[in-house]
C-alpha atoms as a PDB file:
ATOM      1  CA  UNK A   1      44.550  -7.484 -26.080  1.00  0.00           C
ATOM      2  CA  UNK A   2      44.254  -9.417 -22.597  1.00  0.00           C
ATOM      3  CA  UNK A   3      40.597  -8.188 -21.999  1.00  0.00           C
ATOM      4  CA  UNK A   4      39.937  -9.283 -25.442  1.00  0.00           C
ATOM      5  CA  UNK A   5      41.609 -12.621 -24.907  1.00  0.00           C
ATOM      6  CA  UNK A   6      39.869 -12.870 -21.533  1.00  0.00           C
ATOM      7  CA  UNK A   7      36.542 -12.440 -22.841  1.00  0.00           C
ATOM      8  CA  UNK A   8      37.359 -15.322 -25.902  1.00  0.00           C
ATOM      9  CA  UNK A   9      37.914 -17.408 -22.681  1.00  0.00           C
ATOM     10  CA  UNK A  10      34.690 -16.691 -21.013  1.00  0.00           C
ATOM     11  CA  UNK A  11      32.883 -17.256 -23.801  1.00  0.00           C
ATOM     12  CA  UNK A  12      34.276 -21.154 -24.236  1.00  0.00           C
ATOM     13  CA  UNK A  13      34.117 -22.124 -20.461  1.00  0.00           C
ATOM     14  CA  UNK A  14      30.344 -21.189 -20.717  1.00  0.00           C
ATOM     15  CA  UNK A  15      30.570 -22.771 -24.409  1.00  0.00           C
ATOM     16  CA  UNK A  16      31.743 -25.451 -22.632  1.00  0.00           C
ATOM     17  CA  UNK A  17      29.586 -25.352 -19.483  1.00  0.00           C
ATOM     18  CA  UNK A  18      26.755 -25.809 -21.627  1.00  0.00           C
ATOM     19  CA  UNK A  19      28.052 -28.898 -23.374  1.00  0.00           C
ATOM     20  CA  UNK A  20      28.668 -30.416 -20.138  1.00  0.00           C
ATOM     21  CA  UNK A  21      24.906 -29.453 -19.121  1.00  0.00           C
ATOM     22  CA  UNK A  22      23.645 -31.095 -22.001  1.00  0.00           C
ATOM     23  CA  UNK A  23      25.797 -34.184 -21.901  1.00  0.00           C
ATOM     24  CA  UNK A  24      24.497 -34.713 -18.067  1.00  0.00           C
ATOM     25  CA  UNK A  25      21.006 -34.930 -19.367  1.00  0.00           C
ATOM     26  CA  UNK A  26      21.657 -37.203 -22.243  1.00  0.00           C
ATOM     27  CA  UNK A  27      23.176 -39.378 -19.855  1.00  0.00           C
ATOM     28  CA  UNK A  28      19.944 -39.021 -17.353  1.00  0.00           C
ATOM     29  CA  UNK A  29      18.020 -40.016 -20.137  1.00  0.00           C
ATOM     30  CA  UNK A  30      19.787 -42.472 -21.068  1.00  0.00           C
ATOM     31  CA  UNK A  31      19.949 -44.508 -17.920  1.00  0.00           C
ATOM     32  CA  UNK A  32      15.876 -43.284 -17.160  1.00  0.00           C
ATOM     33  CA  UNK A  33      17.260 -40.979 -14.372  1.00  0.00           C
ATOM     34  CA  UNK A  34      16.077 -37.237 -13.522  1.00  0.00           C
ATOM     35  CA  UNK A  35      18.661 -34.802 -12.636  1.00  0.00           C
ATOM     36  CA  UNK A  36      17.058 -33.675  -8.931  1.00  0.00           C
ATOM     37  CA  UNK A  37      20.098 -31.386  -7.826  1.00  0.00           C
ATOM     38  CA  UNK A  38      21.768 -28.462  -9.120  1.00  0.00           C
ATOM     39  CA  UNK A  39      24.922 -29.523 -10.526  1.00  0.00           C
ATOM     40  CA  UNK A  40      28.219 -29.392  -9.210  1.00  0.00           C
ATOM     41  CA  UNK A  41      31.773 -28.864 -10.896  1.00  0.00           C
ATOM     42  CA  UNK A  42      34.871 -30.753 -10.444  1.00  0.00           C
ATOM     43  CA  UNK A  43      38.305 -30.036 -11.302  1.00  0.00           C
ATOM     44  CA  UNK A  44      38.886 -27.500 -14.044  1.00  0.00           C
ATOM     45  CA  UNK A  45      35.128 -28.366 -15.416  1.00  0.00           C
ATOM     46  CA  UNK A  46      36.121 -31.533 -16.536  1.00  0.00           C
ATOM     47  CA  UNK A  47      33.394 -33.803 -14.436  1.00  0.00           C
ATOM     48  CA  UNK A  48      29.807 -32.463 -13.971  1.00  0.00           C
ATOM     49  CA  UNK A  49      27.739 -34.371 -11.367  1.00  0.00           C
ATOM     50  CA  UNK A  50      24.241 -33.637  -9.865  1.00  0.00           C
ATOM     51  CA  UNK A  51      21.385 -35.646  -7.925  1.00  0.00           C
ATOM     52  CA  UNK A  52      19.519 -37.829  -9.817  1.00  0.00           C
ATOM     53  CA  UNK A  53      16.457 -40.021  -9.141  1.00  0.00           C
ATOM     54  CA  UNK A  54      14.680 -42.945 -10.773  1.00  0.00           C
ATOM     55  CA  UNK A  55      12.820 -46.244 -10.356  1.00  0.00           C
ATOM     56  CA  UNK A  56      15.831 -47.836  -7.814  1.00  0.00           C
ATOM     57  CA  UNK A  57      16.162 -44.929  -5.814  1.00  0.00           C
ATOM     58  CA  UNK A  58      18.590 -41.573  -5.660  1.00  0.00           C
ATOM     59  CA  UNK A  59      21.557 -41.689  -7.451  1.00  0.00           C
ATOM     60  CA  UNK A  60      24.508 -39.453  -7.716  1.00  0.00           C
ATOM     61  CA  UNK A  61      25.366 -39.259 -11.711  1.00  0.00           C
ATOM     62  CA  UNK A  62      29.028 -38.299 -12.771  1.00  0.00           C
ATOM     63  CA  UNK A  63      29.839 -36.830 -16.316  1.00  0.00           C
ATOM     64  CA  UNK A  64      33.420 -37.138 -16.937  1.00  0.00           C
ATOM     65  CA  UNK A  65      34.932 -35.306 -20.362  1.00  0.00           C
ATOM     66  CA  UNK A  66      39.034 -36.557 -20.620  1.00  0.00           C
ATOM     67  CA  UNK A  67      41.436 -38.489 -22.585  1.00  0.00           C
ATOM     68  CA  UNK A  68      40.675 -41.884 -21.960  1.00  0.00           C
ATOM     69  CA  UNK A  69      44.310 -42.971 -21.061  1.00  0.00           C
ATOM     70  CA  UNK A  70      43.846 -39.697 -17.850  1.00  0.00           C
ATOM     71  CA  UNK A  71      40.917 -40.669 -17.164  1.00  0.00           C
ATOM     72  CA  UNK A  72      40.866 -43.271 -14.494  1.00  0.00           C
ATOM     73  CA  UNK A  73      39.745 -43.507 -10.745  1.00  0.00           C
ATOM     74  CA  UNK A  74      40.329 -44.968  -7.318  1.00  0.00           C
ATOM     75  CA  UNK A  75      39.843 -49.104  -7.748  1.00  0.00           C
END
């Protein structure tokens, strides 16, 4: 049953994964930005971030998927 369970797992993270993948190109798109970099991971694959590039120059372009009441940053 774990190996069975484990697999279920696997297959949402990359379910998951994907989402993310797609959500950090909507958001390119939506600010007129082209994902440059390979993407990086943070914390339990809740942000995605990669490279991007556009008409002011490189940016770096976060994707953040949390409650909004958790999800809050350094001010």
């Amino acid at each position: 049953m774990t190996a069975e369970r484990d697999m279920d797992v696997e297959q949402a993270d990359e379910r998951f994964r994907e989402w993310m993948r797609s959500n950090l190109a909507r958001v390119a798109e939506h600010f007129g930005l082209t994902v440059v970099g390979q993407p990086a991971w943070g914390w339990r694959l809740r942000t995605i971030g990669a490279s991007a590039s556009g008409p002011d120059g490189p940016r770096w372009l976060r994707v953040v998927t949390e409650f909004p009441k958790r999800a809050c940053g350094d001010t």
